[in-house]
Every structure is written in C-alpha cells, then in structure tokens.
Protein backbone atom coordinates (compact mmCIF):
# COMPACT_ATOMS: atom_id res chain seq x y z
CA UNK A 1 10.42 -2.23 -16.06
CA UNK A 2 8.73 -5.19 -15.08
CA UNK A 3 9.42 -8.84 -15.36
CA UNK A 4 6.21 -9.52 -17.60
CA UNK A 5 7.64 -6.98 -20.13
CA UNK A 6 11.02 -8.65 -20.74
CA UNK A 7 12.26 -9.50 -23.88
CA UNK A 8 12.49 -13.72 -24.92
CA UNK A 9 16.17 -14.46 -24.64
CA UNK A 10 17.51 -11.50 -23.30
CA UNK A 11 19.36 -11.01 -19.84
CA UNK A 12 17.99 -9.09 -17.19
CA UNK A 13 19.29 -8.22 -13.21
CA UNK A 14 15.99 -7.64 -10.69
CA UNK A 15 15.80 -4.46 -8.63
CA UNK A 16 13.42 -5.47 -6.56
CA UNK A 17 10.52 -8.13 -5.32
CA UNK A 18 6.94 -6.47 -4.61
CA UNK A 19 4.81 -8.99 -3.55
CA UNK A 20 2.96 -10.01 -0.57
CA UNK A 21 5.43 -11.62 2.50
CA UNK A 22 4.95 -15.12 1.64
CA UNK A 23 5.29 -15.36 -2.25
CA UNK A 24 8.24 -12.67 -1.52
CA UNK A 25 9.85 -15.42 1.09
CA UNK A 26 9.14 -18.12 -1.29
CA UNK A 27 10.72 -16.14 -4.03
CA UNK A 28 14.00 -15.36 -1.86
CA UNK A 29 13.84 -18.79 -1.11
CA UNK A 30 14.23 -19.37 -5.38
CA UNK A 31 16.91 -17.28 -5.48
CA UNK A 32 15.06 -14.48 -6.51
CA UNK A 33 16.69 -11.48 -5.17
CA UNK A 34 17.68 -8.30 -6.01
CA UNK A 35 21.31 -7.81 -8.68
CA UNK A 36 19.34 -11.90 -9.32
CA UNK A 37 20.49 -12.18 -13.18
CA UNK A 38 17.33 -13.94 -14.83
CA UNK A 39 16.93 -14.31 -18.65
CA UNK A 40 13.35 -14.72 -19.86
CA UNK A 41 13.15 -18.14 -21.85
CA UNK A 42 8.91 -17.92 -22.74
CA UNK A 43 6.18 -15.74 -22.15
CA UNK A 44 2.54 -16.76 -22.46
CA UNK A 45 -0.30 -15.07 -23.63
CA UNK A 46 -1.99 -15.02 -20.05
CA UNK A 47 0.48 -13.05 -18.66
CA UNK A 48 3.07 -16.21 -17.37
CA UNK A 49 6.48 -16.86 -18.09
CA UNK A 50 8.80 -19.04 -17.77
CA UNK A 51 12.43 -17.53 -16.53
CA UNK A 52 15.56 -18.74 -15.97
CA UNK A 53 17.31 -18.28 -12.51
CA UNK A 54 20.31 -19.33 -11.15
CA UNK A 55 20.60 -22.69 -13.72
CA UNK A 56 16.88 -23.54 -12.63
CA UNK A 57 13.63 -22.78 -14.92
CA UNK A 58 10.95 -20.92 -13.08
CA UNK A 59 7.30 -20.85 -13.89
CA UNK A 60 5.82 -17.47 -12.51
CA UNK A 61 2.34 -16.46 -13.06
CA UNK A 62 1.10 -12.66 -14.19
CA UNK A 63 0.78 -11.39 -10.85
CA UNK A 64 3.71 -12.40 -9.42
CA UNK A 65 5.95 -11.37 -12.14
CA UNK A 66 4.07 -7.94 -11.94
CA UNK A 67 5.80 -7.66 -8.92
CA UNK A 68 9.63 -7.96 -10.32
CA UNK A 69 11.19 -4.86 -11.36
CA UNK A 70 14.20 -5.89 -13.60
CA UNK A 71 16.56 -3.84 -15.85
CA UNK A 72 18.52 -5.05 -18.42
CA UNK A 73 21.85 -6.51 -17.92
CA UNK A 74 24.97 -4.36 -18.96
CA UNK A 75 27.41 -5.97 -21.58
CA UNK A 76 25.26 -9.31 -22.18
C-alpha cells in the first residue's frame, strides 16, 4: 500500500522509495529508507501528511508520499 493510505496512529515499515533521484536522496537523507518504521500522526485533505520517522515529524506532500510503499508493522 501506499503511504497516503495509512491509517492515523498506526505503525507502518516502508518497502520502498519511488520518487525522482533528488527527493529520493533527500528522503534517504531523512531517514527514510526501506524496513524505516514510520507511524502516520495526520493526514490532510489535499493529499499531505504528517509522519513520524525516526523521533522526527515529517511533513510530506501527496506526491511524494505516493511514492512510499509501506506495510503494516507486525506485533505493534
């Protein structure tokens, strides 16, 4: 599934970053990489969210969080 159709509050681990080589650098750069856990904290109604990575909050627009597969965490 993709990041944009995560759950509020749940726990998620991405699979995998498909975005163009810059945002996917940047995103690396975030600590946004694959077996990442993220937890979705707020979604918007244009398609952003707001995640949760590695202690940090992380605004990501539609597009970009298009582009991260995720599936949900085992045992959380």
């Amino acid at each position: 599934m993709k990041l944009n159709e995560g759950e509020i509050g749940k726990n998620y681990v991405v699979t995998g970053v498909l975005a163009r080589m810059q945002v996917a650098r940047r995103l690396e750069a975030l600590g946004v990489n694959e077996r990442t856990p993220v937890t979705v904290l707020n979604k918007k109604g244009s398609g952003s969210l707001i995640i949760k990575v590695r202690g940090t909050r992380l605004a990501l627009g539609r597009q970009i969080a298009e582009g991260i597969t995720i599936e949900e965490a085992a045992g959380r």
